[in-house]
Protein backbone atom coordinates (compact mmCIF):
# COMPACT_ATOMS: atom_id res chain seq x y z
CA UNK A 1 117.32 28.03 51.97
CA UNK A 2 118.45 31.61 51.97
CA UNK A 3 116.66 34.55 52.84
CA UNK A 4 116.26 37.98 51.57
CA UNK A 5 119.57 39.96 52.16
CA UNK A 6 118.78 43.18 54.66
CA UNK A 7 120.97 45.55 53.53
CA UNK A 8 121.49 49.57 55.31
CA UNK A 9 121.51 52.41 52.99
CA UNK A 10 122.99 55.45 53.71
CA UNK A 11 119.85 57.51 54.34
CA UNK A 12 119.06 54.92 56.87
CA UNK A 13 116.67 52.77 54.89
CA UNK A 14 116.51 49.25 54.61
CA UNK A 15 116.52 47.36 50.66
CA UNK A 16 115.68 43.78 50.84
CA UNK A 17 117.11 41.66 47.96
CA UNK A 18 114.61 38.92 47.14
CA UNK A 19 116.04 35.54 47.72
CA UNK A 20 115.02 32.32 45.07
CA UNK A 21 111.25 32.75 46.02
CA UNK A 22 110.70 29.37 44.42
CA UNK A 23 112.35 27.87 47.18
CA UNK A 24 109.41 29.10 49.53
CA UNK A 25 107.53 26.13 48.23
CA UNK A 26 109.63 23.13 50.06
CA UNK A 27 110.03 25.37 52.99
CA UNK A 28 106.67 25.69 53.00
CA UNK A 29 105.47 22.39 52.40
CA UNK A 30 107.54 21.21 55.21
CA UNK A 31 106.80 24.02 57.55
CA UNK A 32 103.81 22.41 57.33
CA UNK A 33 103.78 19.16 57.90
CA UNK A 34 105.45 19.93 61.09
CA UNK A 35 102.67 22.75 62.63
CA UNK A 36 99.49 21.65 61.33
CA UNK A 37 97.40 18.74 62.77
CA UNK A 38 97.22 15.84 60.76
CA UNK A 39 93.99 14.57 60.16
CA UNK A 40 94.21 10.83 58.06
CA UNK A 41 92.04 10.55 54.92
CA UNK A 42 90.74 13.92 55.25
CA UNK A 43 90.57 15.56 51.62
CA UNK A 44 88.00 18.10 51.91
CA UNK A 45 88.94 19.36 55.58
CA UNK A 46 92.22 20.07 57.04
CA UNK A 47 90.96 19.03 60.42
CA UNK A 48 87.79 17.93 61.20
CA UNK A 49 85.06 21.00 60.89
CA UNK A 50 83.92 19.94 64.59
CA UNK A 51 87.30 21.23 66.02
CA UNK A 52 87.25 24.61 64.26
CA UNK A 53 84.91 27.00 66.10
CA UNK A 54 85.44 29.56 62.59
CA UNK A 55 82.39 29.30 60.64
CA UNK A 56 82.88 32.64 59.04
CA UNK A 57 85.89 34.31 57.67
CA UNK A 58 86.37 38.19 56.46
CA UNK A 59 89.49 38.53 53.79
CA UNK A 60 90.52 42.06 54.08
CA UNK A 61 93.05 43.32 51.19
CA UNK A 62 94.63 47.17 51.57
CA UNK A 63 95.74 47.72 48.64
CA UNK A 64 99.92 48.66 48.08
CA UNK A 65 100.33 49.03 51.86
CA UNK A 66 104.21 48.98 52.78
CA UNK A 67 105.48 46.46 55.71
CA UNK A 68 107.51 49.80 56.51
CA UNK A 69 104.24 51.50 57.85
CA UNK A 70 102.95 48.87 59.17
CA UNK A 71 105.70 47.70 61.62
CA UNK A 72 106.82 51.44 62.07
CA UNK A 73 104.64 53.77 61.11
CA UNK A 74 104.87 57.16 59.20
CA UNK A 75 108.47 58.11 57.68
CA UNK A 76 109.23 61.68 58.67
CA UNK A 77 112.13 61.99 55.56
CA UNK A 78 108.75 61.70 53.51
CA UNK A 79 106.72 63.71 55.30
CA UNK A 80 107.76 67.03 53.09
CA UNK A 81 105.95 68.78 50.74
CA UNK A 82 108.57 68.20 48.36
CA UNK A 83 109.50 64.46 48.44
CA UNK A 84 105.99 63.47 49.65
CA UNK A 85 103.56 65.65 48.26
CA UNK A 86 102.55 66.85 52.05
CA UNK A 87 100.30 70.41 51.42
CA UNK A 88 100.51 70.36 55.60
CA UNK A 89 103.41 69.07 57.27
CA UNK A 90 102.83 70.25 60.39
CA UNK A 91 99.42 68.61 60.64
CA UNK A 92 100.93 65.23 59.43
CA UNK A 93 103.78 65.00 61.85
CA UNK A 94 101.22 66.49 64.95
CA UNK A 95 98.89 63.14 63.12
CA UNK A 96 101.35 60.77 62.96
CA UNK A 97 105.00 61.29 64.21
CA UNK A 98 106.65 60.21 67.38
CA UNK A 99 110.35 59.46 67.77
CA UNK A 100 109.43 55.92 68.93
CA UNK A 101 108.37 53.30 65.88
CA UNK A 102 106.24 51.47 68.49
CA UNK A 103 104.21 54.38 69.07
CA UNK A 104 104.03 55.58 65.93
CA UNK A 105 102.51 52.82 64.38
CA UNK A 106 99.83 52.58 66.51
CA UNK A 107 98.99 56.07 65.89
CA UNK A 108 99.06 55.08 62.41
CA UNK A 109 96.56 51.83 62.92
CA UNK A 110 95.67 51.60 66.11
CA UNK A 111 93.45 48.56 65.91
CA UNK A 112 96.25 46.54 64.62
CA UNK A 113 98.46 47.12 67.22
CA UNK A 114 95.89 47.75 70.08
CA UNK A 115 93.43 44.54 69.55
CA UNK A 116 95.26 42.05 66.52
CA UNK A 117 98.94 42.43 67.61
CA UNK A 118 97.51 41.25 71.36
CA UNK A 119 94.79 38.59 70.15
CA UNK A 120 96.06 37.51 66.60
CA UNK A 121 98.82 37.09 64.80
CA UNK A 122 101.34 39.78 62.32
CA UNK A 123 103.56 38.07 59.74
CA UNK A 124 106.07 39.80 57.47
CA UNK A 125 108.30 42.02 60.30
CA UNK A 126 111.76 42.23 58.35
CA UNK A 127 113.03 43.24 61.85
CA UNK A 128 111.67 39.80 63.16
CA UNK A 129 113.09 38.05 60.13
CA UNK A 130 109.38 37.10 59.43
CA UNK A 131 109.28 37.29 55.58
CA UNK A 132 106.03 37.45 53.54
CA UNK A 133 106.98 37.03 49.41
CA UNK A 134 105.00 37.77 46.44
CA UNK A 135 106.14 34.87 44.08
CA UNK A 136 104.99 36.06 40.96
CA UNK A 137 107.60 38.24 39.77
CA UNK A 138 105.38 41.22 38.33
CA UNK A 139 104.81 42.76 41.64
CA UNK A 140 101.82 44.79 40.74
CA UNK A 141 97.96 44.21 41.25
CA UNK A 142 96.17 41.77 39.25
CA UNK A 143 99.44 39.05 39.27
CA UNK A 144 99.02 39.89 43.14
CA UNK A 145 95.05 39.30 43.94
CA UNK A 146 95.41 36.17 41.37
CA UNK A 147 98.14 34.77 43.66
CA UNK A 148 96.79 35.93 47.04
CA UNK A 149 93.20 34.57 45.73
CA UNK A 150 94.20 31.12 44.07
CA UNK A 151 96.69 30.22 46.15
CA UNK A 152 99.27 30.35 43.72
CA UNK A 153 101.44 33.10 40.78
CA UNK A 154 100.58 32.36 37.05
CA UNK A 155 103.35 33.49 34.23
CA UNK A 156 100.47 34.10 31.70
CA UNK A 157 99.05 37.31 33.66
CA UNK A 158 101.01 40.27 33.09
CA UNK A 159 98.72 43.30 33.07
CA UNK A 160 96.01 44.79 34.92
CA UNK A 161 93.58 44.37 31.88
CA UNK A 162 90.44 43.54 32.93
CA UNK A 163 90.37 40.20 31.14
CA UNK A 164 88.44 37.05 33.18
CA UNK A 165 90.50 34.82 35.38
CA UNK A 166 91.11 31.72 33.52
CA UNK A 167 91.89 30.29 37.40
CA UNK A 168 89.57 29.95 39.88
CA UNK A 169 90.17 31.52 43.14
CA UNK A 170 89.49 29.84 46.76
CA UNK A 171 86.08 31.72 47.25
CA UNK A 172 84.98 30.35 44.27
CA UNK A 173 86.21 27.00 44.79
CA UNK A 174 84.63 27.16 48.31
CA UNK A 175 81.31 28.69 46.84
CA UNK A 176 81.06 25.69 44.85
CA UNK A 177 80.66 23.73 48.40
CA UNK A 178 76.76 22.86 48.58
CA UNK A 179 77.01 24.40 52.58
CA UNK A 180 78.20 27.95 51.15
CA UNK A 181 76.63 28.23 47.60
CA UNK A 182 75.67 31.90 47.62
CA UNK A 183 76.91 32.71 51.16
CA UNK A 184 80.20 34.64 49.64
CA UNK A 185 80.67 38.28 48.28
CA UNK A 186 82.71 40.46 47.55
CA UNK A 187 83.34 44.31 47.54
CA UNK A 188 86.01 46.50 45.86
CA UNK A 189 87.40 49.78 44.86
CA UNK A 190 89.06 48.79 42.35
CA UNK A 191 87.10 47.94 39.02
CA UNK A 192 89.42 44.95 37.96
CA UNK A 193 88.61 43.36 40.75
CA UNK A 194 84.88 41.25 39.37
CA UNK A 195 87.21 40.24 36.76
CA UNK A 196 90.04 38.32 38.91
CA UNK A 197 87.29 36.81 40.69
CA UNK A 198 85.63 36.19 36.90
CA UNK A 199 82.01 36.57 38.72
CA UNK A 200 80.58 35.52 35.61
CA UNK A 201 81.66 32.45 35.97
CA UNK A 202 82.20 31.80 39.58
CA UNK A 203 78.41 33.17 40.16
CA UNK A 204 79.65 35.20 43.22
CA UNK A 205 78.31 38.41 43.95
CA UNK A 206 81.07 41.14 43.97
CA UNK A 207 80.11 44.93 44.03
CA UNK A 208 83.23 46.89 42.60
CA UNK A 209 84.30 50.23 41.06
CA UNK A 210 81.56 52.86 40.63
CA UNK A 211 78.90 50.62 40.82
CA UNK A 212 76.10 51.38 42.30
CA UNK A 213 74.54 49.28 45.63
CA UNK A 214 71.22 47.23 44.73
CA UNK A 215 71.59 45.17 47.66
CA UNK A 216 70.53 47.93 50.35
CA UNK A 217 67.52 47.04 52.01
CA UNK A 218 65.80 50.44 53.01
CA UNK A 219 65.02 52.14 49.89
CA UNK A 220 65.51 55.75 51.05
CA UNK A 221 68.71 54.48 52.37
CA UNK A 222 69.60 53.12 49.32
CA UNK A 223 68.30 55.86 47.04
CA UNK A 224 70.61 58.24 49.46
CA UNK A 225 73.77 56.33 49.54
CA UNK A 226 73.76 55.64 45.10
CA UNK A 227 73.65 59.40 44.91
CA UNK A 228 76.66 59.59 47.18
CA UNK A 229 78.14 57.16 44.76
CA UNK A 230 77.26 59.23 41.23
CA UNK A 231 77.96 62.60 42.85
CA UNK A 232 81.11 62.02 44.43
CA UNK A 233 83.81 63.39 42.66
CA UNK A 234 85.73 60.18 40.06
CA UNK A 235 88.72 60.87 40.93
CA UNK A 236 89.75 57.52 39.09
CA UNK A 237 87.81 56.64 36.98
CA UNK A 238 88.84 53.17 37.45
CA UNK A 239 88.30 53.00 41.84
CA UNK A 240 85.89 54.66 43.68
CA UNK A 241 87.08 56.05 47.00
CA UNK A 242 86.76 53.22 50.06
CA UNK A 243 84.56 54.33 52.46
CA UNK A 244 81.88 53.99 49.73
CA UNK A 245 83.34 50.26 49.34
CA UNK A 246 83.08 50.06 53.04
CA UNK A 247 79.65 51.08 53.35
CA UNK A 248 78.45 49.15 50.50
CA UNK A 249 80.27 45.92 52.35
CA UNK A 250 78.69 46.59 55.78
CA UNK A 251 75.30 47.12 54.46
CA UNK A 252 75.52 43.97 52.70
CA UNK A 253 77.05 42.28 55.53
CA UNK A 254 74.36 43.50 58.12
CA UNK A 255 71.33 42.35 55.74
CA UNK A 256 72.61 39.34 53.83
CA UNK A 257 74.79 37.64 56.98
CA UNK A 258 77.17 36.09 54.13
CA UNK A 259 79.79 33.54 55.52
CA UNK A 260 82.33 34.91 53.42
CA UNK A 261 83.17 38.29 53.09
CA UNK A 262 85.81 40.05 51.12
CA UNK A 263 86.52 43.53 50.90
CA UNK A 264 89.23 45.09 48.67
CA UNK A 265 90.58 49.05 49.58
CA UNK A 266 92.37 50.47 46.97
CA UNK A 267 93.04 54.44 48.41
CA UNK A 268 96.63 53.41 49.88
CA UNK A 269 98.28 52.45 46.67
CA UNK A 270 96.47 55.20 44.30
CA UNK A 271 97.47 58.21 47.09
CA UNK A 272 101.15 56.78 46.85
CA UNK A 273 101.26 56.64 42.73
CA UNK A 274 99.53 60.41 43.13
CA UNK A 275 103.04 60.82 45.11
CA UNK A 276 100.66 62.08 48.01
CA UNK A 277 102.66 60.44 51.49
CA UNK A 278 100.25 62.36 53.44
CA UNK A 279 96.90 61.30 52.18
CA UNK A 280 98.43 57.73 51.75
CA UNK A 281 98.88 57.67 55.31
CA UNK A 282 95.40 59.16 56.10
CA UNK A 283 93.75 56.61 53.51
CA UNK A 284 95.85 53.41 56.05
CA UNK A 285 94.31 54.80 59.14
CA UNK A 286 90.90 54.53 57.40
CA UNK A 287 91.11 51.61 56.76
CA UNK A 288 92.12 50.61 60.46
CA UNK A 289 88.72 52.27 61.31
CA UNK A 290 86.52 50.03 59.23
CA UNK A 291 88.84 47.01 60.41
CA UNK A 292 88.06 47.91 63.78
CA UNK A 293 84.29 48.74 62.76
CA UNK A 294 84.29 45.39 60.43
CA UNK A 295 85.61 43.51 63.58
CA UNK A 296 83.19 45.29 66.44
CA UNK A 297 80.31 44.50 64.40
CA UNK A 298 81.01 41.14 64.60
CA UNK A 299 81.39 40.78 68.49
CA UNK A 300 78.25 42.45 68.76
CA UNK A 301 76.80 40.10 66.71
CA UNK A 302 75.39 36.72 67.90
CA UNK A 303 75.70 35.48 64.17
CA UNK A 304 79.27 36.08 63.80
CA UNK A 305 80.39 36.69 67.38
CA UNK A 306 83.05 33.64 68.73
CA UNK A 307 82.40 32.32 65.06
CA UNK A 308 84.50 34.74 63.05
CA UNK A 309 88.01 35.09 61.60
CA UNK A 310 89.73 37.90 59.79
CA UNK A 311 92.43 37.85 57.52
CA UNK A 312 93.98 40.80 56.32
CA UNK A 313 96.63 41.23 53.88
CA UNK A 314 97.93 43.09 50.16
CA UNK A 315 98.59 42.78 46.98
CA UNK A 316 102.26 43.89 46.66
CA UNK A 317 105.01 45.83 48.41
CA UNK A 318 105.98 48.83 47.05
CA UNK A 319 110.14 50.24 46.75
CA UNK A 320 111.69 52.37 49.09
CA UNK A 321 113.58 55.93 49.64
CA UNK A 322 112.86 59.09 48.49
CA UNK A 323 111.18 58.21 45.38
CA UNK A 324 110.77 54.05 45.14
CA UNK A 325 107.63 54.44 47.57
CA UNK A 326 105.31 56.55 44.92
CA UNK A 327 105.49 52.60 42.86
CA UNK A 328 106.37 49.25 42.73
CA UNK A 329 107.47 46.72 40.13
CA UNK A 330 110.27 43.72 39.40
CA UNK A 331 112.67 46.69 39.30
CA UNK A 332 112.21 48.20 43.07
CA UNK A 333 113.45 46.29 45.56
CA UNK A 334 111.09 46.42 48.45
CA UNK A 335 107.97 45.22 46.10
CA UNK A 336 108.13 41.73 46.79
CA UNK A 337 107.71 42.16 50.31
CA UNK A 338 104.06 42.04 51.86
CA UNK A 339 102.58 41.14 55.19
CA UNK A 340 99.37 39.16 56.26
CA UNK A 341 97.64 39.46 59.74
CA UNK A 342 94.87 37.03 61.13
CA UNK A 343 92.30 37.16 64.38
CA UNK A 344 89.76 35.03 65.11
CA UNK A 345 88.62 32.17 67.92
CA UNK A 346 90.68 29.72 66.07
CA UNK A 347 94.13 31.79 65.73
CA UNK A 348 96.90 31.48 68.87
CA UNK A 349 97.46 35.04 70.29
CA UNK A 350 101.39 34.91 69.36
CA UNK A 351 101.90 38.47 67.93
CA UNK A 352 104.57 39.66 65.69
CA UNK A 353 105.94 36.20 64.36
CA UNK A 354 109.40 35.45 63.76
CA UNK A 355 111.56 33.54 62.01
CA UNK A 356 109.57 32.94 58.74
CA UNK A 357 109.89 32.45 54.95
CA UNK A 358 106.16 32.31 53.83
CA UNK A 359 104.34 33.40 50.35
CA UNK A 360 101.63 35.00 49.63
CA UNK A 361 99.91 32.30 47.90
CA UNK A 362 99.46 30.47 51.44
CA UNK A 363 96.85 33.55 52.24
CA UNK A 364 94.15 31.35 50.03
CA UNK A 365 94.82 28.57 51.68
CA UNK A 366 94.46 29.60 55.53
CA UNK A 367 90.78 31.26 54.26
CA UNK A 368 89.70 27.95 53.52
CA UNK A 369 91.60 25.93 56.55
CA UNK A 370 89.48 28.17 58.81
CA UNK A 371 86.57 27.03 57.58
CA UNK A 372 88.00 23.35 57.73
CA UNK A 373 88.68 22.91 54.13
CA UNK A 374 91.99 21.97 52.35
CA UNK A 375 92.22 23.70 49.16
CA UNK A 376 95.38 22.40 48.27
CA UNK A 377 93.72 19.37 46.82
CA UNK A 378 92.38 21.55 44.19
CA UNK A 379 95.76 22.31 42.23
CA UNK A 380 99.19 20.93 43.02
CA UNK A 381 100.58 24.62 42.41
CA UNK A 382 98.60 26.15 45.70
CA UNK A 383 100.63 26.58 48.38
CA UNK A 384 99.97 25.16 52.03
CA UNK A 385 98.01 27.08 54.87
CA UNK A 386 99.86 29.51 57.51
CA UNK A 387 101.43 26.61 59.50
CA UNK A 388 100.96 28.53 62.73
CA UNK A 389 97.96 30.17 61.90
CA UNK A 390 95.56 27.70 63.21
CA UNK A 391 95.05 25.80 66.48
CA UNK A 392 93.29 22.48 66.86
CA UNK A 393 90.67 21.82 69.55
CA UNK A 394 93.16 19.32 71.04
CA UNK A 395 95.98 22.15 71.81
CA UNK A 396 92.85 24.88 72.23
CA UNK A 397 92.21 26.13 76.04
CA UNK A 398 88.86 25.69 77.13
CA UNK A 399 87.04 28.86 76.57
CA UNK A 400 82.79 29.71 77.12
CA UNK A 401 80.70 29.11 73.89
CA UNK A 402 79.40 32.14 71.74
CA UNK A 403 75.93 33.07 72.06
């Protein structure tokens, strides 16, 4: 199978040409069947759920976030107030720039690099030749959380109209498990987002847009933080800014203990269509503060603490150069390209991976094979687990038990 074609531009940049995603499927498939433990006549568990120690799993989604930051962090040819939309150079590059990519992306998110890079695992490195694909052709949102979420792309969705999900995504399928009935939620910025899940349907409680929190225990708390929500400035009218989604999520997540827990930010990918560089890159460090907050609760919790894995990932890719950043669609190069990063007690501590051709529909799939559930068996289009994302209890080192 061939993979995407690297190709350097004259300004220095790199434009991946997508290969025959379809292909990711046997690769895949057979990817697969090679790393993962095989467990005989198990339908409902890819291993048994005795040799997983996850019993919880947070899904993280960042909304538009480039590999390009990611892997090496702020692009000084963007950081101008012409081609970026930077008021404040100078307090950007002092923020963010170093001459070495390894530093500067973990001034950019330093949790990723200081605590996930070192105890998880990082897929989608073009300069690894790890390659993360959105297969669904649109490269925009609601194809994107459809795929990422159900485990495979569907031809029929081809707009961000809030319109129910005829599919049903993993959480729902896994809410539907007697053992996690009403142990899954879900907040978002984004006000589309109650409608991939279809939450009328799938019975799943998911907080999004402007809404305001009913869920907040402490009633002067509560009454305080829903006037935060109507008085802050609606910027869109269609996402509310993320710390309110982050708030919301930890409130929730501190009261409720659910088992699954999904959060959806939004700021990246609406500061980068406001062609703002510089408040896109404040909006990704954010959002590796509440991943770092999000993950330090749960140490210091003795519900989630040893128990817990996190999963973060995106939506789409977005293009590249001077311009292709500010969007992202079947006509910028660059937009099929994503990345996905999971931690947890389960997980081998491997790092930046190499050497891979993976989709994003296989993001569904390693939620569930955490908690020791196969959702492929659900549709023959979902695509298998992260083949190296998981380790058995028979290849685990022996390690003390949680609290």
């Amino acid at each position: 199978m061939s993979g995407l074609i690297i190709e350097n531009m004259d300004d220095g940049s790199h434009i991946a040409k997508p290969p025959l995603v379809r292909s990711l499927r046997l690769w895949c498939f057979l990817a697969t069947l090679l790393c993962l433990p095989h467990c005989d006549g198990m339908l409902e568990s890819s291993c048994p759920a005795e040799e997983l120690s996850t019993q919880n799993v947070f899904l993280v989604t960042i909304d538009g976030m480039r590999p390009e930051e990611l892997f090496t962090g702020a692009d000084n040819r963007l950081i101008d107030k012409d081609i970026g939309g930077v008021y404040n150079p100078k307090r950007v590059l002092n923020s963010f720039w170093h001459e070495n990519p390894l530093v500067r992306r973990k001034l950019l998110m330093p949790f990723i690099w200081e605590v996930l890079a070192k105890e998880g695992q990082i897929y989608g490195s073009a300069m690894d030749d790890c390659h993360v694909l959105v297969e669904n052709g649109k490269y925009f949102s609601y194809p994107g959380y459809q795929e990422l979420l159900c485990g495979f792309p569907d031809d029929s969705i081809n707009s961000n109209d809030k319109i129910n999900n005829k599919n049903k995504t993993v959480l729902e399928w896994l809410n539907e498990k007697p053992e996690l009935t009403g142990k899954i939620a879900a907040f978002a910025s984004w006000d589309a987002i109650p409608y991939i899940i279809n939450a009328e349907r799938s019975k799943i409680y998911v907080n999004a847009g402007w809404q305001e929190f009913d869920h907040i225990v402490n009633p002067d708390r509560r009454k305080f933080i829903n006037q935060s929500v109507r008085e802050t400035p609606h910027l869109w009218e269609y996402a509310r800014f993320d710390n309110l989604t982050f708030l919301g999520a930890m409130e929730y997540l501190q009261s409720q203990h659910p088992r699954i827990l999904y959060i959806s930010m939004d700021e990246p990918d609406d500061w980068c269509h406001s062609g703002r560089y510089d408040l896109y890159l404040d909006s990704a460090r954010r959002c590796d503060g509440y991943l770092r907050e999000l993950w330090d609760y749960a140490q210091s919790s003795p519900i989630y603490r040893g128990r817990t894995s996190l999963v973060i990932t995106v939506d789409h890719g977005r293009g590249h150069g001077r311009e292709g950043w500010k969007n992202h669609s079947a006509d910028l190069p660059g937009s099929e390209q994503i990345w996905i990063a999971v931690l947890g007690p389960d997980t081998p501590a491997t790092g930046i991976q190499s050497g891979c051709r993976l989709s994003q529909g296989q993001v569904a799939t390693t939620v569930a094979a955490l908690l020791g559930y196969d959702y492929s068996v659900a549709d023959p289009r979902i695509a298998p687990s992260l083949p190296a994302a998981i380790l058995s209890a028979a290849n685990r080192p022996p390690t003390s038990s949680a609290e």
